[in-house]
C-alpha atoms as a PDB file:
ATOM      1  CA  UNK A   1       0.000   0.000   0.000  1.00  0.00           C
ATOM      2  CA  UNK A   2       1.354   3.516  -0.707  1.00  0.00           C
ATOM      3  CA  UNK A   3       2.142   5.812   1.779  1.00  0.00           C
ATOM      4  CA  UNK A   4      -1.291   7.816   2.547  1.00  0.00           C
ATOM      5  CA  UNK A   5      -3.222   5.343   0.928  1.00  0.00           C
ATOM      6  CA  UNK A   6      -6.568   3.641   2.218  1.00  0.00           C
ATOM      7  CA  UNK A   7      -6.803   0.104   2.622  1.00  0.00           C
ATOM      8  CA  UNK A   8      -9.748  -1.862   3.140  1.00  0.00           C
ATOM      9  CA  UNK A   9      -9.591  -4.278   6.015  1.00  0.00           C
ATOM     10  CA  UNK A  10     -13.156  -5.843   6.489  1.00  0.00           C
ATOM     11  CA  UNK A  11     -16.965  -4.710   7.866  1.00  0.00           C
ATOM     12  CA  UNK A  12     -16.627  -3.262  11.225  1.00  0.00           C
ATOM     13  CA  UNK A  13     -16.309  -0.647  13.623  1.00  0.00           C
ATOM     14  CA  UNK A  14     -14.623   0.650  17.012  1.00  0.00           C
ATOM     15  CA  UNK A  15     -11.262  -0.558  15.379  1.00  0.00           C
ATOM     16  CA  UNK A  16      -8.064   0.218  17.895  1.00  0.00           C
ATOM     17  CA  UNK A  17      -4.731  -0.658  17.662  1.00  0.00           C
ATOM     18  CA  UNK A  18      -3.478  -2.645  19.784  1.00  0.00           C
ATOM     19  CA  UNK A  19      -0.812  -0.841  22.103  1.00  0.00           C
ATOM     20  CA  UNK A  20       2.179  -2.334  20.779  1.00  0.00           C
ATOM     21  CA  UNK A  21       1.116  -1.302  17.328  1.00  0.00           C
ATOM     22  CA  UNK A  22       1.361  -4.697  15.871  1.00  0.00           C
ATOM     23  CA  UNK A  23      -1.924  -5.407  15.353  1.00  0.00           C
ATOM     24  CA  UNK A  24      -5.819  -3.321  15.530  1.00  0.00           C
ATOM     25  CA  UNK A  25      -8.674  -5.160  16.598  1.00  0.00           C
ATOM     26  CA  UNK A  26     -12.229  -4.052  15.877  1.00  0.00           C
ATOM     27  CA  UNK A  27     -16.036  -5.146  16.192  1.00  0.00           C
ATOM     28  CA  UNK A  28     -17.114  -6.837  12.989  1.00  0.00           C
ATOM     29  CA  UNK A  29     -19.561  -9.143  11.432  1.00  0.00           C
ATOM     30  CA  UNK A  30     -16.549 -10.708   9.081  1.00  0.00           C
ATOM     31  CA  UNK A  31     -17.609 -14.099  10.492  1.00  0.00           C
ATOM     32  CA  UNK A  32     -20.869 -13.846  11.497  1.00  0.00           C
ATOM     33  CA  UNK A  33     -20.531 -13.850  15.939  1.00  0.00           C
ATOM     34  CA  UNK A  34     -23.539 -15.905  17.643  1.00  0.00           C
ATOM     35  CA  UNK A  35     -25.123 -12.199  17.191  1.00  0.00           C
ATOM     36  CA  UNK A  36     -24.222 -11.254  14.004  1.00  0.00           C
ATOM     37  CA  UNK A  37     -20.769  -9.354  16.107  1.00  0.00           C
ATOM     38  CA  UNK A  38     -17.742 -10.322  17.470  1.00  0.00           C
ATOM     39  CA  UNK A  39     -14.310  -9.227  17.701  1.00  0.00           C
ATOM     40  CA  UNK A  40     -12.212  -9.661  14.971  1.00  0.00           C
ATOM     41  CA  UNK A  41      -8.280  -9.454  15.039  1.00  0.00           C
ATOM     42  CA  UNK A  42      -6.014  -7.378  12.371  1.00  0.00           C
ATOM     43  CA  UNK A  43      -2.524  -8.643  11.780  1.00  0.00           C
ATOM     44  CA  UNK A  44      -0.477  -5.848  10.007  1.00  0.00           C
ATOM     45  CA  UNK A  45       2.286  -8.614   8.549  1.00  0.00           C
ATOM     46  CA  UNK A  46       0.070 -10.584   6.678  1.00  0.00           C
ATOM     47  CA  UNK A  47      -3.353  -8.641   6.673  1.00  0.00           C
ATOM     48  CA  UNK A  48      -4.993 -11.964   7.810  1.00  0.00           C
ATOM     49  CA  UNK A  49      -8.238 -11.601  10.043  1.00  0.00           C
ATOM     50  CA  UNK A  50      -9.307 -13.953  12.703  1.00  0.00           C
ATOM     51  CA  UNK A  51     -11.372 -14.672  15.028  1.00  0.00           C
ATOM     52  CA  UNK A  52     -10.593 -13.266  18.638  1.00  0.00           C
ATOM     53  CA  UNK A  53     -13.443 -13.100  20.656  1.00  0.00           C
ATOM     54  CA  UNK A  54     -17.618 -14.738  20.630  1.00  0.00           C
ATOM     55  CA  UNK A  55     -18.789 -15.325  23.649  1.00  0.00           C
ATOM     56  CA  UNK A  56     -20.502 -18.111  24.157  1.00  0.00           C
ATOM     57  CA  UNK A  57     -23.401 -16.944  26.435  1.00  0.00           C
ATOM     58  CA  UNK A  58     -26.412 -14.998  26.237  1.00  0.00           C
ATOM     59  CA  UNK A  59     -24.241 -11.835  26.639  1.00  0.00           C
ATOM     60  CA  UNK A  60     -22.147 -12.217  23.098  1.00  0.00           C
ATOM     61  CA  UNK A  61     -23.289  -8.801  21.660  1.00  0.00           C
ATOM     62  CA  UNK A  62     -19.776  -7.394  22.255  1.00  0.00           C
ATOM     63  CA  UNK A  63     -18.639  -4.256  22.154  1.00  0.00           C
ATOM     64  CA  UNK A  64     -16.183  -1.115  23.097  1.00  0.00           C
ATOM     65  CA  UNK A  65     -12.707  -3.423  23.744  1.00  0.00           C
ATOM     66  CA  UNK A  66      -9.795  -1.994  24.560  1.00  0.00           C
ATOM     67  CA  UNK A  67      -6.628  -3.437  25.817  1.00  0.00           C
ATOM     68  CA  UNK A  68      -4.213  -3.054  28.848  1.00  0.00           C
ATOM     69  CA  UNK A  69      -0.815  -1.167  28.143  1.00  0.00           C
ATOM     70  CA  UNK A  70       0.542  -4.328  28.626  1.00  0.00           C
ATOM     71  CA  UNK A  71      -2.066  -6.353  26.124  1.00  0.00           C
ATOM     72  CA  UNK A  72      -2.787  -8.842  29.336  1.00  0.00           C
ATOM     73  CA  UNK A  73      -5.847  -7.537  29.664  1.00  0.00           C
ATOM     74  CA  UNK A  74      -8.791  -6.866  27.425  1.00  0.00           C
ATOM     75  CA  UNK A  75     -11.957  -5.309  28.660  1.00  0.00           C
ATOM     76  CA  UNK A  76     -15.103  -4.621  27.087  1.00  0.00           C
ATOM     77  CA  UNK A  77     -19.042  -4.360  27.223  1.00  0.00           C
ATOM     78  CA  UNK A  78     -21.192  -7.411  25.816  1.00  0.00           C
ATOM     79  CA  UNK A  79     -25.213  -7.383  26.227  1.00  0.00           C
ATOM     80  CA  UNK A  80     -28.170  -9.658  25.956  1.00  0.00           C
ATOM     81  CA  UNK A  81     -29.771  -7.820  22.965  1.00  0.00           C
ATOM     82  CA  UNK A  82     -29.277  -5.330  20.604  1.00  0.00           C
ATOM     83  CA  UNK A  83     -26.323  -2.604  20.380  1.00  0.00           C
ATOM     84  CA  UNK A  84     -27.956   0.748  21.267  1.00  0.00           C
ATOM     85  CA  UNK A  85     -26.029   2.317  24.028  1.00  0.00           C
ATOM     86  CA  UNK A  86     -28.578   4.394  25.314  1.00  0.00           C
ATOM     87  CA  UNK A  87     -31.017   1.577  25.996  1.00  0.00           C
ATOM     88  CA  UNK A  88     -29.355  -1.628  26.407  1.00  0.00           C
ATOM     89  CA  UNK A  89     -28.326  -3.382  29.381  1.00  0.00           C
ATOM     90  CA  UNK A  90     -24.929  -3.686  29.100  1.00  0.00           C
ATOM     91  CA  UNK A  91     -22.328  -5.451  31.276  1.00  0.00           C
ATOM     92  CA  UNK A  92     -18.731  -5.714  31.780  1.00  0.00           C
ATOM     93  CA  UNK A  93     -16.327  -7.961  31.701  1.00  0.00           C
ATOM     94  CA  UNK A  94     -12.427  -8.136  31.940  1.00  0.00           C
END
C-alpha cells in the first residue's frame, strides 16, 4: 500500500490498535458472531483476520474493547440484545 493510501480491512467498527502497534482489533460481522458481532483481530504482517473473541453466552453482543498497556488484559461491554447504548443493558467484563 502507498504511503497515505486507504486500505480496506473488512466490515466493522470501534477498530483500535493494539498498544504495541502490531496489530488493531475491531467489532465486525466478518464471520458472522452468535449475534451477528464479534471481535475480529487485524494482523499488520500478513493482513490476515481472525477470530478473537464470541462469547458463548447470552451476553455475546460485544462491544467497546480496549486493551491493557501491557495487552494482558482486554476489557469490554457485551449485552443480551441489541447494540444501542442508550437503551441496552450492558455489562462488563475483563
Amino acid at each position: 500500500m502507498e504511503k497515505g493510501g486507504i486500505l480496506h480491512v473488512a466490515r466493522g467498527c470501534m477498530i483500535t490498535w493494539a498498544p504495541s502497534g502490531d496489530f488493531a482489533f475491531f467489532v465486525s460481522s466478518v464471520s458472522s458472531g452468535k449475534q451477528a458481532n464479534q471481535f475480529n483481530r487485524y494482523n499488520l504482517l500478513d493482513g490476515a483476520i481472525s477470530d478473537w473473541l464470541d462469547l458463548p453466552g447470552e451476553y455475546s453482543h460485544e462491544y467497546f474493547p480496549r486493551l491493557d498497556s501491557s495487552e494482558s488484559f482486554l476489557v469490554f461491554s457485551a449485552s443480551s440484545g441489541g447494540h444501542e447504548p442508550d437503551i441496552e443493558d450492558y455489562e462488563l467484563f475483563l
